[in-house]
N, C-alpha and C. Protein backbone atom coordinates (compact mmCIF):
# COMPACT_ATOMS: atom_id res chain seq x y z
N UNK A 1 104.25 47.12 198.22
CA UNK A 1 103.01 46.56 198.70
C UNK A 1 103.35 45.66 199.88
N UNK A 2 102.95 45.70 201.08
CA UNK A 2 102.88 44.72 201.94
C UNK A 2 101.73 43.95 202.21
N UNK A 3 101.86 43.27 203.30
CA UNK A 3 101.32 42.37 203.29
C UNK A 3 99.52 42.68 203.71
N UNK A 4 99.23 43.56 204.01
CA UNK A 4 97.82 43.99 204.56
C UNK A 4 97.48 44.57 203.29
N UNK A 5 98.08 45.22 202.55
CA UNK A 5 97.52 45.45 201.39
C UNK A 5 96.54 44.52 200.36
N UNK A 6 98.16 43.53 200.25
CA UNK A 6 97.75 42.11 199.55
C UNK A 6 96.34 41.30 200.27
N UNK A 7 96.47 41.47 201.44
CA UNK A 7 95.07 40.83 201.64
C UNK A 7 93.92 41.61 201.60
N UNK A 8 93.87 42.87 201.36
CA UNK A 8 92.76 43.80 201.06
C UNK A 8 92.78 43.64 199.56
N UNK A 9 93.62 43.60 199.30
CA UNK A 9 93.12 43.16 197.37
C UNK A 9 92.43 41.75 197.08
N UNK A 10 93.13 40.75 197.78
CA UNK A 10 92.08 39.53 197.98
C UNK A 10 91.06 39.52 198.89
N UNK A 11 90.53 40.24 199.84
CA UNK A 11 89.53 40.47 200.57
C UNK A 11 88.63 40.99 199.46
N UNK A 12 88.88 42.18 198.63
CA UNK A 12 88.25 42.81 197.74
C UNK A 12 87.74 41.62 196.18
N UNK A 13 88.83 41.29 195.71
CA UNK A 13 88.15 40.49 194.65
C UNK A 13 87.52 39.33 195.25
N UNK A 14 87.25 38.75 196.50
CA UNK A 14 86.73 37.63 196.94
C UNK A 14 85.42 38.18 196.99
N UNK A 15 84.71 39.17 197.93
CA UNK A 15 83.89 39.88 197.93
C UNK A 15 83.26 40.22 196.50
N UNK A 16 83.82 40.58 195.44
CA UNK A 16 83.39 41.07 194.05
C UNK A 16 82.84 39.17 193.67
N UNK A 17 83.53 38.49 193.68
CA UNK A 17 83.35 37.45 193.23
C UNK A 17 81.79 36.75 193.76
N UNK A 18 81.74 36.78 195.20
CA UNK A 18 80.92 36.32 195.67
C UNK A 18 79.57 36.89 195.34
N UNK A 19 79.31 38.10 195.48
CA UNK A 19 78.32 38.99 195.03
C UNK A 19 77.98 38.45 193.69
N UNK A 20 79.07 38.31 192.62
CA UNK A 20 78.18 38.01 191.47
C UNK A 20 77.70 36.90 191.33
N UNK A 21 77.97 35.69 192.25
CA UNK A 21 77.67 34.48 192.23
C UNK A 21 75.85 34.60 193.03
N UNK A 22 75.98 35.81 193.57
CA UNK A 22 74.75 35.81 193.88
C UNK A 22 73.26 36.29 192.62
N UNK A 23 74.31 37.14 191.83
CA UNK A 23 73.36 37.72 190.86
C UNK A 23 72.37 36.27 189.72
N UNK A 24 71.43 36.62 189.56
CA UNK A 24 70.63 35.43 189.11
C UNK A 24 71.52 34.90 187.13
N UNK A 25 71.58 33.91 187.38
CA UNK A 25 72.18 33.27 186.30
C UNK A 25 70.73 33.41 184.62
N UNK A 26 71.34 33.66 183.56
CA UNK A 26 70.37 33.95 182.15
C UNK A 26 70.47 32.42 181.81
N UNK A 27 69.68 31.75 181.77
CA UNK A 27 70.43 30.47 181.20
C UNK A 27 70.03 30.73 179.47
N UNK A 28 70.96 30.25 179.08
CA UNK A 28 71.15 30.07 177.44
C UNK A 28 70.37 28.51 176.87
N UNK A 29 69.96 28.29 175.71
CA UNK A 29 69.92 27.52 174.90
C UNK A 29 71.14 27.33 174.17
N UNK A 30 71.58 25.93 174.63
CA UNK A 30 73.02 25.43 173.90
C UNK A 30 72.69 24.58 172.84
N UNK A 31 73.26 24.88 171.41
CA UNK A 31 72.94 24.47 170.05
C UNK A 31 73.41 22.74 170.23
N UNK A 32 72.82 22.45 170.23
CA UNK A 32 72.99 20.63 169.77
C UNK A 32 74.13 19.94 169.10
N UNK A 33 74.78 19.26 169.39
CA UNK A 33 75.62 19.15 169.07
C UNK A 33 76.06 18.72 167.32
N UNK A 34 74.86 18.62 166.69
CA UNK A 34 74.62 18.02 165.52
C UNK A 34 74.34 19.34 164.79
N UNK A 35 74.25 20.34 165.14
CA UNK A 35 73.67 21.88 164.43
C UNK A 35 75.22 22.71 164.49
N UNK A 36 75.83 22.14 165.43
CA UNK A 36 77.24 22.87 165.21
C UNK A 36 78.05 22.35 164.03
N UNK A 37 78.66 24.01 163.44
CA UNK A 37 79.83 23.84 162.08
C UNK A 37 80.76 22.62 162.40
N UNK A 38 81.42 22.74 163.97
CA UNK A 38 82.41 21.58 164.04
C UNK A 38 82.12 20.38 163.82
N UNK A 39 81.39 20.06 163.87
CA UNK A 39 80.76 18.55 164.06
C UNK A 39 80.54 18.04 162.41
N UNK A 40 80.98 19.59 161.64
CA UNK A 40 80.15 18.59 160.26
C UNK A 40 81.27 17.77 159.54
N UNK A 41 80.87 17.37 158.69
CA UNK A 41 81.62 16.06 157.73
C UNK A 41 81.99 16.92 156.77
N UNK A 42 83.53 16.53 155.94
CA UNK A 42 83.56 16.52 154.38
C UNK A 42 83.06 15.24 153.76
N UNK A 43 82.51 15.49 152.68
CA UNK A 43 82.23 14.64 151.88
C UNK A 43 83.48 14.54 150.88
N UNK A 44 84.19 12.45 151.71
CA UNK A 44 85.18 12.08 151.09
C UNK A 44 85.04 10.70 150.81
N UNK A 45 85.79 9.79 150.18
CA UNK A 45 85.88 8.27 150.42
C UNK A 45 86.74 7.86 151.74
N UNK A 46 86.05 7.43 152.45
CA UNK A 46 87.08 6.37 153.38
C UNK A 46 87.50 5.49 152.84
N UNK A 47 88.44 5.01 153.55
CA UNK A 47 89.59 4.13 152.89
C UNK A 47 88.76 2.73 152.46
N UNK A 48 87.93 2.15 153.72
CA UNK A 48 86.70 1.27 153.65
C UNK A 48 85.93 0.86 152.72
N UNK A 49 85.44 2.86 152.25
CA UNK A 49 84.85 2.68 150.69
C UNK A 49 85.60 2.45 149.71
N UNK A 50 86.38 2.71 149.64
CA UNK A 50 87.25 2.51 147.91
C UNK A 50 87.77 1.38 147.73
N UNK A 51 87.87 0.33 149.26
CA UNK A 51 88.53 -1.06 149.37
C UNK A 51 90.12 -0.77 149.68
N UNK A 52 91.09 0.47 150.21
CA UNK A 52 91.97 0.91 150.49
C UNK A 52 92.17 0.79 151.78
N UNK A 53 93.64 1.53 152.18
CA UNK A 53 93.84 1.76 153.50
C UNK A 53 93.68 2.90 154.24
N UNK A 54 93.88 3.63 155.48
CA UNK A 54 93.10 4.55 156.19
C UNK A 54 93.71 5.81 155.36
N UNK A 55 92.66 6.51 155.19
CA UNK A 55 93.63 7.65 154.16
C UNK A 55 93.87 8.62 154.88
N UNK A 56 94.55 8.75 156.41
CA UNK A 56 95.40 9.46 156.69
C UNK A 56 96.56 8.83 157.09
N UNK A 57 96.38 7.90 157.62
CA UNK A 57 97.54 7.17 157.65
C UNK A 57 97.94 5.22 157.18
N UNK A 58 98.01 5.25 155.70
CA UNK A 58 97.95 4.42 154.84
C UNK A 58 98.85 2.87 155.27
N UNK A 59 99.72 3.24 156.17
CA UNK A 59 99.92 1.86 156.87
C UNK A 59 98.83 1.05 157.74
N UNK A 60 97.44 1.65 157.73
CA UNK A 60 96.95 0.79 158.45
C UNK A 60 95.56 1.01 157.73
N UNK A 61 94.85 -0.15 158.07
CA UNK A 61 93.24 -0.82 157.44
C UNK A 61 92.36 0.61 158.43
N UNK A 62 91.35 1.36 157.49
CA UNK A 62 90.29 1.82 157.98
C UNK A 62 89.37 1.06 158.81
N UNK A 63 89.34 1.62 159.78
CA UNK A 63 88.75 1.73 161.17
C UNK A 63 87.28 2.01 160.88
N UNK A 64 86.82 3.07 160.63
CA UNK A 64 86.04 3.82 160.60
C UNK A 64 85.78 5.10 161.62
N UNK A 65 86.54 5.08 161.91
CA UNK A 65 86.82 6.47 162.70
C UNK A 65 86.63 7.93 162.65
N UNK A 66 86.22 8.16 161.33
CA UNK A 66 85.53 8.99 160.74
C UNK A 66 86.65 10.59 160.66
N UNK A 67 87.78 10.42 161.43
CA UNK A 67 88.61 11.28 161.46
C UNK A 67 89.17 12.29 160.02
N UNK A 68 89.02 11.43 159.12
CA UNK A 68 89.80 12.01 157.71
C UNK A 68 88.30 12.75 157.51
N UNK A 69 86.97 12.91 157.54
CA UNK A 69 85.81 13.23 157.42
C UNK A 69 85.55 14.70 158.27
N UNK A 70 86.35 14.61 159.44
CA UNK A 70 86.18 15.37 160.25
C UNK A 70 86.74 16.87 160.32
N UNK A 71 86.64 17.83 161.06
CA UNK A 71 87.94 18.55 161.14
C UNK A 71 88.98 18.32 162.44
N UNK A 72 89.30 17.52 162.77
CA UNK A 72 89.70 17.13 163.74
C UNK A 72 89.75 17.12 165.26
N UNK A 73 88.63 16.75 165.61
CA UNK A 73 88.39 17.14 166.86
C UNK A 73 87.52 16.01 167.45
């Protein structure tokens, strides 16, 4: 491949690219952030509630951080 090639392959996907940027966008309804699986809770004791320390990592006083509740994210 030389070099006129290579720029006809990027001439070509630049062109493909641009065109679709022209095609009209579907817009979606994005689920709320409160309706998404990730976002949900286990139902556990925080460290807070039981009068303990953080129950993932027990050297230190609950925060409330809600992390041990979470799936991590």
């Amino acid at each position: 491949m030389n070099e006129q090639d290579l720029r006809a392959i990027v001439r070509e996907v630049v062109r493909r690219r641009l065109s679709e940027a022209d095609a009209p966008v579907v817009a979606r309804r994005a689920a709320p952030c409160a309706e998404h699986p990730s976002y949900a809770l286990f139902v556990i004791a925080r460290g807070d509630e039981t009068g303990g320390p953080c129950v993932i990592e027990p050297a230190v006083g609950c925060s409330h951080c809600e992390y041990c509740r979470s799936r991590g994210f």
